[in-house]
N, C-alpha and C. Protein backbone atom coordinates (compact mmCIF):
# COMPACT_ATOMS: atom_id res chain seq x y z
N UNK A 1 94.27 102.14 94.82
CA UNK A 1 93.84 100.80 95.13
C UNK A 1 94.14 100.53 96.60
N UNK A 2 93.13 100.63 97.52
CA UNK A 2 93.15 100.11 98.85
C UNK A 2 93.11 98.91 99.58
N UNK A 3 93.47 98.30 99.96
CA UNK A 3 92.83 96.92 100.64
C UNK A 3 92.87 97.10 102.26
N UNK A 4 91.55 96.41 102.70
CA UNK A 4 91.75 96.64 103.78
C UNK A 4 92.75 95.13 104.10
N UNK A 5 93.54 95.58 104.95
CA UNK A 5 94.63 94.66 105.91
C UNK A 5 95.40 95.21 106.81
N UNK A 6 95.03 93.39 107.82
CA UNK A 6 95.67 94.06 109.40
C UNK A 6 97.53 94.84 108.93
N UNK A 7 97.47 95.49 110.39
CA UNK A 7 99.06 96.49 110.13
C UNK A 7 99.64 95.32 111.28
N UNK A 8 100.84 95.56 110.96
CA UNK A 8 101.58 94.65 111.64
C UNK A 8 103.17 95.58 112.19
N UNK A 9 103.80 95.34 112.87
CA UNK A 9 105.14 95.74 113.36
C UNK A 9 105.75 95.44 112.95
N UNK A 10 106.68 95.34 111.97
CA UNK A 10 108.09 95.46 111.38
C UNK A 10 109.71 95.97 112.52
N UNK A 11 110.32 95.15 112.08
CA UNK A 11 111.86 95.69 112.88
C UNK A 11 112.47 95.39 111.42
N UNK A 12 112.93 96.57 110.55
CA UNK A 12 113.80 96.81 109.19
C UNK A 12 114.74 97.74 109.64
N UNK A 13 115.88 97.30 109.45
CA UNK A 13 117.42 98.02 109.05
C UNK A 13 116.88 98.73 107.39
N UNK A 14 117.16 100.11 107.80
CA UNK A 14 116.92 100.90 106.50
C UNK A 14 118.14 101.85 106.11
N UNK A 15 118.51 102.26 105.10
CA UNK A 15 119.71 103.20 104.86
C UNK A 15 119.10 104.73 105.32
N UNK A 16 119.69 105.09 106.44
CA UNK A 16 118.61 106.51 107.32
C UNK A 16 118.42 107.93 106.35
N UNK A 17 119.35 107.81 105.28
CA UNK A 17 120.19 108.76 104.30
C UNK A 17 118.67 108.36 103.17
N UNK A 18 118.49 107.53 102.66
CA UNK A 18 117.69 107.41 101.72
C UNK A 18 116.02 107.39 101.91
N UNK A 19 115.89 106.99 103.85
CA UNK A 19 114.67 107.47 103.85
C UNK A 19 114.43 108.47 103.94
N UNK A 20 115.65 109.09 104.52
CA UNK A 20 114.78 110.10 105.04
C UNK A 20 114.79 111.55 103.14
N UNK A 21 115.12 110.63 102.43
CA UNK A 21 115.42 111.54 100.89
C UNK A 21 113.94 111.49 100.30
N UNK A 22 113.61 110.02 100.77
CA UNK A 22 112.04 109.20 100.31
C UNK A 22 111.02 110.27 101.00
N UNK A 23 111.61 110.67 102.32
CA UNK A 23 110.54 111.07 103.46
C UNK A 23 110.15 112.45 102.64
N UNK A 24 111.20 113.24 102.06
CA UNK A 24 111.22 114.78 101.02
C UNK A 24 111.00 114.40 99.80
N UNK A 25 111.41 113.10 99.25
CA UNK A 25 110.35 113.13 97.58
C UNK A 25 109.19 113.16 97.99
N UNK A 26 108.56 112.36 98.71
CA UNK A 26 107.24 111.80 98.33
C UNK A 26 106.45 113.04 99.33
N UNK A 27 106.87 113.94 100.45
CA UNK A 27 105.83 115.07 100.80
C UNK A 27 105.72 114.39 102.31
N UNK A 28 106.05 113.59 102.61
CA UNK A 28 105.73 112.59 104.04
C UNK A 28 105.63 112.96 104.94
N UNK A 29 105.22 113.12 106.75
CA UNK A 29 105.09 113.60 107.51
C UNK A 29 106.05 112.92 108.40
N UNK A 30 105.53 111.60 107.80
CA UNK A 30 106.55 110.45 109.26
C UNK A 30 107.34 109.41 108.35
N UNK A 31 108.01 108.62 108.57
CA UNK A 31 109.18 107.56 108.06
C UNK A 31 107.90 106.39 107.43
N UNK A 32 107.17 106.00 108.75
CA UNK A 32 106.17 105.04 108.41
C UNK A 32 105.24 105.42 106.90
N UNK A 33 105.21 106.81 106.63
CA UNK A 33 104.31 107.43 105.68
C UNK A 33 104.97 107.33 104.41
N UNK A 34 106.39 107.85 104.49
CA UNK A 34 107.33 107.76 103.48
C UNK A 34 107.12 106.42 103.02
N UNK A 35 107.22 105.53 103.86
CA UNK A 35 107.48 103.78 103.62
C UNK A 35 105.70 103.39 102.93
N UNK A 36 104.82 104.08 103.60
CA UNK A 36 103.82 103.21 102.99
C UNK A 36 103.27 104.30 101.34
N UNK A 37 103.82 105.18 101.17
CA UNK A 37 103.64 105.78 100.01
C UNK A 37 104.63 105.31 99.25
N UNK A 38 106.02 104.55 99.13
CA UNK A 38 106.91 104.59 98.53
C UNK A 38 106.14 103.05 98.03
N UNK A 39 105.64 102.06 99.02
CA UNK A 39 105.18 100.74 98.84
C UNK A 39 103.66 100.62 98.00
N UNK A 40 103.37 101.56 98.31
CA UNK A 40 102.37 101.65 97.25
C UNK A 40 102.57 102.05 95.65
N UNK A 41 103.19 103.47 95.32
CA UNK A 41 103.76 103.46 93.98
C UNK A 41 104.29 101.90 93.56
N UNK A 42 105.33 101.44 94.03
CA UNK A 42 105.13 99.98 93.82
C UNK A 42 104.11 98.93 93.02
N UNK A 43 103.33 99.01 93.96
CA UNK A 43 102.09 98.22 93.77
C UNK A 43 101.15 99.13 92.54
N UNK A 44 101.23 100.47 92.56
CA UNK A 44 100.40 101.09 91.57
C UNK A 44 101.57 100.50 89.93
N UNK A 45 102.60 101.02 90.04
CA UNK A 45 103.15 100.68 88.74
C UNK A 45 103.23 99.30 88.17
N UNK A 46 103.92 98.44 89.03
CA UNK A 46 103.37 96.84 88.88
C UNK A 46 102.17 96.70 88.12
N UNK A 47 100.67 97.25 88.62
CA UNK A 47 99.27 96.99 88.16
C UNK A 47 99.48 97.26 86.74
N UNK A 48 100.18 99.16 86.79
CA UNK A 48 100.07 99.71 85.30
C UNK A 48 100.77 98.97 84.66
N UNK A 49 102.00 98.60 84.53
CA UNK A 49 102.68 97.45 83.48
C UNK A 49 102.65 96.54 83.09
N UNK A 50 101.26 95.88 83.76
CA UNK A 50 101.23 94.77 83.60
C UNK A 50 100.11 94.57 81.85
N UNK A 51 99.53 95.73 81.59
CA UNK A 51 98.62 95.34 80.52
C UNK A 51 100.34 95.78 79.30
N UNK A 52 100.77 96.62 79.39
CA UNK A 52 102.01 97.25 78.68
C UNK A 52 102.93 95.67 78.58
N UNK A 53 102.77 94.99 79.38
CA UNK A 53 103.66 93.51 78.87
C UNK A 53 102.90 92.89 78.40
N UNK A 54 101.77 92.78 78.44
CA UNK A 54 100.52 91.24 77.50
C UNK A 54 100.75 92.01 75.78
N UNK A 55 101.01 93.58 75.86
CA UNK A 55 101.05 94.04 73.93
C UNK A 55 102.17 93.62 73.81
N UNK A 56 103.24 93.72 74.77
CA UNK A 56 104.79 93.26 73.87
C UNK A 56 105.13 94.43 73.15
N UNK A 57 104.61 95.51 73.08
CA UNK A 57 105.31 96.75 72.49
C UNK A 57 104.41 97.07 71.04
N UNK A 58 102.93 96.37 71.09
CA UNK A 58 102.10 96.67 70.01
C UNK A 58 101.42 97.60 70.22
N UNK A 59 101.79 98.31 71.27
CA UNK A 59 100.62 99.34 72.12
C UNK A 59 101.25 100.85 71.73
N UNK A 60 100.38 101.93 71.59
CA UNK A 60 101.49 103.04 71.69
C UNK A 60 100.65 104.45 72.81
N UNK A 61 101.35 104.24 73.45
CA UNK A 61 100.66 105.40 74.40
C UNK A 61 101.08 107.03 74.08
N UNK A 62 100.16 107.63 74.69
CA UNK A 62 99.81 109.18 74.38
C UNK A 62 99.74 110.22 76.24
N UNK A 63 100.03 110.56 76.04
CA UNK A 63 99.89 111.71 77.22
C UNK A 63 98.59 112.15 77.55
N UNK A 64 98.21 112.12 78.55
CA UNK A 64 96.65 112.33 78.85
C UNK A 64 96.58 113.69 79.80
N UNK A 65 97.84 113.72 80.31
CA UNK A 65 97.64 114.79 80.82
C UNK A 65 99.11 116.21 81.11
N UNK A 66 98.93 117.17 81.16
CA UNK A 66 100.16 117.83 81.52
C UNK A 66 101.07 118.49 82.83
């Protein structure tokens, strides 16, 4: 899910130890990349949970893939 929107400059105090752990989970090239892949999973899981809270646990999911 993309949107286009302006980028803006940020000044964030970050723990340097955990990005740069973020920067090796996620495959990243640069800090900024780490940060905007880590902010997106975010936003992707948010979307996915959100139908998983309207069942309340009437739902039962299956593995689609391996």
């Amino acid at each position: 899910m993309r949107h286009t929107s302006a980028r803006r400059h940020k000044h964030l105090q970050l723990d340097q130890a955990k990005l740069t752990r973020a920067k090796t989970v996620l495959g990243a090239k640069t800090e900024t990349e780490a940060i905007e892949r880590a902010l997106s999973l975010v936003v992707e899981e948010h979307i996915l949970d959100q139908p998983l809270k309207r069942t309340k646990g009437r739902m039962q999911l299956r593995k689609v893939y391996r």
